[in-house]
Protein backbone atom coordinates (compact mmCIF):
# COMPACT_ATOMS: atom_id res chain seq x y z
CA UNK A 1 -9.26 -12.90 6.42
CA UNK A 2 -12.58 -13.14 7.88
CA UNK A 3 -11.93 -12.08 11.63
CA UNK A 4 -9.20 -8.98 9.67
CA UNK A 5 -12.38 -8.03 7.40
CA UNK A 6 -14.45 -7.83 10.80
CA UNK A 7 -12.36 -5.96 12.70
CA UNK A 8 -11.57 -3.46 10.42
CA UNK A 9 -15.56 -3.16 9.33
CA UNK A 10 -16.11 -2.72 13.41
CA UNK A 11 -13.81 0.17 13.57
CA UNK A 12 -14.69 1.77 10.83
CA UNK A 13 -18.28 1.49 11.28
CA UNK A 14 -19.28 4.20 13.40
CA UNK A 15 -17.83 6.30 10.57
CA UNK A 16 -19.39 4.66 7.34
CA UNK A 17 -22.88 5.29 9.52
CA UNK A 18 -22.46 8.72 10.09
CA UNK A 19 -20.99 9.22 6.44
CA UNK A 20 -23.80 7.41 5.18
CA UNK A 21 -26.46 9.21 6.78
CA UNK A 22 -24.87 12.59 5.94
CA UNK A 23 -24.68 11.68 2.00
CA UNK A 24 -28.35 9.75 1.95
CA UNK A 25 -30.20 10.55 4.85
CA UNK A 26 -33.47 8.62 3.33
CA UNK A 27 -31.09 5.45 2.09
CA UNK A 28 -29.88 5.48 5.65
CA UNK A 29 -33.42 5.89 7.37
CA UNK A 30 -34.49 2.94 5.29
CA UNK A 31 -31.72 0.37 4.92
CA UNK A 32 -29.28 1.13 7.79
CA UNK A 33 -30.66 -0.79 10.68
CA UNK A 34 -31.16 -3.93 8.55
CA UNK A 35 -27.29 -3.77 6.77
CA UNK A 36 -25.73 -3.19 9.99
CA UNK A 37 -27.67 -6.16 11.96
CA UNK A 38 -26.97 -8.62 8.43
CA UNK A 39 -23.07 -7.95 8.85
CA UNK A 40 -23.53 -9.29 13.01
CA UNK A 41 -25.34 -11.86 11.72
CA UNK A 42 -22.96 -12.73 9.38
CA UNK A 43 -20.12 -12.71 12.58
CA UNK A 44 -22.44 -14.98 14.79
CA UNK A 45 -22.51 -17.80 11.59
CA UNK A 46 -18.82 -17.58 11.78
CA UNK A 47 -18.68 -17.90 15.40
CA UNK A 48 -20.90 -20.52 15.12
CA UNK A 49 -18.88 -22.81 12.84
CA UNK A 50 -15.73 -22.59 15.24
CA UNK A 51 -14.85 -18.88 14.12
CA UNK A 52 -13.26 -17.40 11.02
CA UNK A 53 -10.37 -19.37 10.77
CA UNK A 54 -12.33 -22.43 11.03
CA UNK A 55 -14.42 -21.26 7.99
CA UNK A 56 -11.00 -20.52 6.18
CA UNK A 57 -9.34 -23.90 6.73
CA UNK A 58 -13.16 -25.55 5.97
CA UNK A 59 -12.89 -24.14 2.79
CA UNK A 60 -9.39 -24.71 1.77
CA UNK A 61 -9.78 -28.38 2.55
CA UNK A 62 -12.65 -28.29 0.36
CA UNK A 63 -10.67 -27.10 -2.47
CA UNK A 64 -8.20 -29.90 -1.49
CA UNK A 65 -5.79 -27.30 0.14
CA UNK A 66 -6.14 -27.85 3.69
CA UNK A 67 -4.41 -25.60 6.35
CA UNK A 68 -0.78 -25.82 6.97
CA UNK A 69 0.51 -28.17 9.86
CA UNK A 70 1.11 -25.09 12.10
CA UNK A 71 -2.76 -24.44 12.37
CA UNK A 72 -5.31 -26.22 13.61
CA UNK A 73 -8.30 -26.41 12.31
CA UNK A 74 -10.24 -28.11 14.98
CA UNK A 75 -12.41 -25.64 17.76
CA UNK A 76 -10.76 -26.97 21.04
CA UNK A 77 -14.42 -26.90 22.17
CA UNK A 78 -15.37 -29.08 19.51
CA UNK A 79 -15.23 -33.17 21.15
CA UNK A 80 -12.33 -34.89 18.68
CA UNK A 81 -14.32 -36.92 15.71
CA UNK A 82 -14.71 -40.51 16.00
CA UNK A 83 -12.92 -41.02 12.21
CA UNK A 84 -9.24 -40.30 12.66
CA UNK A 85 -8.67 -37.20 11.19
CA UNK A 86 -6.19 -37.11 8.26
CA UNK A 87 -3.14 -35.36 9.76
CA UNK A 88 0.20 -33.57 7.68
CA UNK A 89 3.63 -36.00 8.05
CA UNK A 90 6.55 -34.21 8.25
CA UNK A 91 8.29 -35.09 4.90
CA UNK A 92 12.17 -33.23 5.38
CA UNK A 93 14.47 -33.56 8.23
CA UNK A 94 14.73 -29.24 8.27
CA UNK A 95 10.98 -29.54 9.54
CA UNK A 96 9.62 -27.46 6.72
CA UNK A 97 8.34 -29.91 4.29
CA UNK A 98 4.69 -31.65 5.13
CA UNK A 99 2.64 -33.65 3.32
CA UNK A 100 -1.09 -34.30 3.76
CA UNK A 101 -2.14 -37.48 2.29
CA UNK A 102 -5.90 -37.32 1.07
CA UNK A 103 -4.86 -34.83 -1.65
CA UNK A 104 -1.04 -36.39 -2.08
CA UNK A 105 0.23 -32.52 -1.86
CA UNK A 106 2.93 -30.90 -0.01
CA UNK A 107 2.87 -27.70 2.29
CA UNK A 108 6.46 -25.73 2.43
CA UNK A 109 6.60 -23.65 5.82
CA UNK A 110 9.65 -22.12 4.85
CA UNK A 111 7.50 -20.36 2.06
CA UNK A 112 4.21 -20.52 3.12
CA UNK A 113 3.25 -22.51 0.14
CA UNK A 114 1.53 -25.60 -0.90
CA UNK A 115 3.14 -27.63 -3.49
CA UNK A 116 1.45 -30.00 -6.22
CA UNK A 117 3.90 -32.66 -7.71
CA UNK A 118 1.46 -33.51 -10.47
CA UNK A 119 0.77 -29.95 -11.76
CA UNK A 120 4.76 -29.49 -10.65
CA UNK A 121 2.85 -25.95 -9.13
CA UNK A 122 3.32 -23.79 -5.98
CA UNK A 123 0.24 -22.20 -4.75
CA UNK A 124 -1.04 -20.21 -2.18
CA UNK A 125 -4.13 -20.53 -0.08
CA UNK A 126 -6.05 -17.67 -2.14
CA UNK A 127 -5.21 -19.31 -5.97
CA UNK A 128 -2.37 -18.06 -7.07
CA UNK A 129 0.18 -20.32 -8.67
CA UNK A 130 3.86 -20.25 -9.75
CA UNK A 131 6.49 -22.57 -10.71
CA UNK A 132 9.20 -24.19 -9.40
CA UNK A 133 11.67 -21.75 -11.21
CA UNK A 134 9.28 -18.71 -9.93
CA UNK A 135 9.76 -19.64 -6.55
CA UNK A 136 13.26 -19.79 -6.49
CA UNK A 137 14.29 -16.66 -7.90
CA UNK A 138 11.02 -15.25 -5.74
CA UNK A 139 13.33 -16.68 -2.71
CA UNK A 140 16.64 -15.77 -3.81
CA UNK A 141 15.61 -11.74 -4.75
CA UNK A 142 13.81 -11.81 -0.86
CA UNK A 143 16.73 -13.68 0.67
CA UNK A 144 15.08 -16.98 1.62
């Protein structure tokens, strides 16, 4: 979401300036310099830390939702760790059930979800939950 957020603030920049100047010319004298370098800064932090994604996965594995299987969250730059790191076991024979140890939860490829069997929950990686029952008519009204 990071990198997306970038991206889209970096083409759209040149614009907010120049629509920003126009609507508070002594605002923009003032603060414009300093806002514009913070939000670079901000970039070079995530850069820094292995990039966006990195960040991303960091923090969903601080919530106890770590990425799914099919991304890594390790910088290929970054030397491998001298603790094993904990890794997702596939857990179904279709390959889309994993399940990541440390947190005893469950990631479903096929939906893109994470699954809790204690809470009995599906959730996503920005919070939202649902139940089992939500799920499946969610799959059978998209055509999962």
């Amino acid at each position: 979401m990071g990198a997306s957020a970038y991206k889209a603030y970096k083409a759209s920049q040149p614009a907010i300036d120049a629509m920003w100047k126009l609507l508070d010319p002594k605002s923009h004298a003032a603060a414009a310099d300093k806002t514009f370098q913070a939000i670079t800064d901000v970039k070079e932090v995530g850069k820094s830390m292995g990039g966006w994604n990195a960040m991303g996965q960091f923090g969903q594995e601080v919530a106890g939702r770590p990425a799914g299987p099919s991304q890594s969250y390790l910088n290929p730059a970054t030397p491998a760790p001298a603790e094993p790191v904990a890794e997702w076991v596939q857990a179904d024979e279709a390959g889309y059930l994993f399940y990541w140890a440390p947190t005893q939860q469950f990631y479903d490829s096929h939906y893109s979800l994470y699954y809790d069997p204690a809470s009995e929950l599906y959730y996503d990686g920005s919070g939202a939950q649902w139940t089992q029952q939500e799920v499946e008519e969610w799959a059978a009204q998209s055509g999962f």
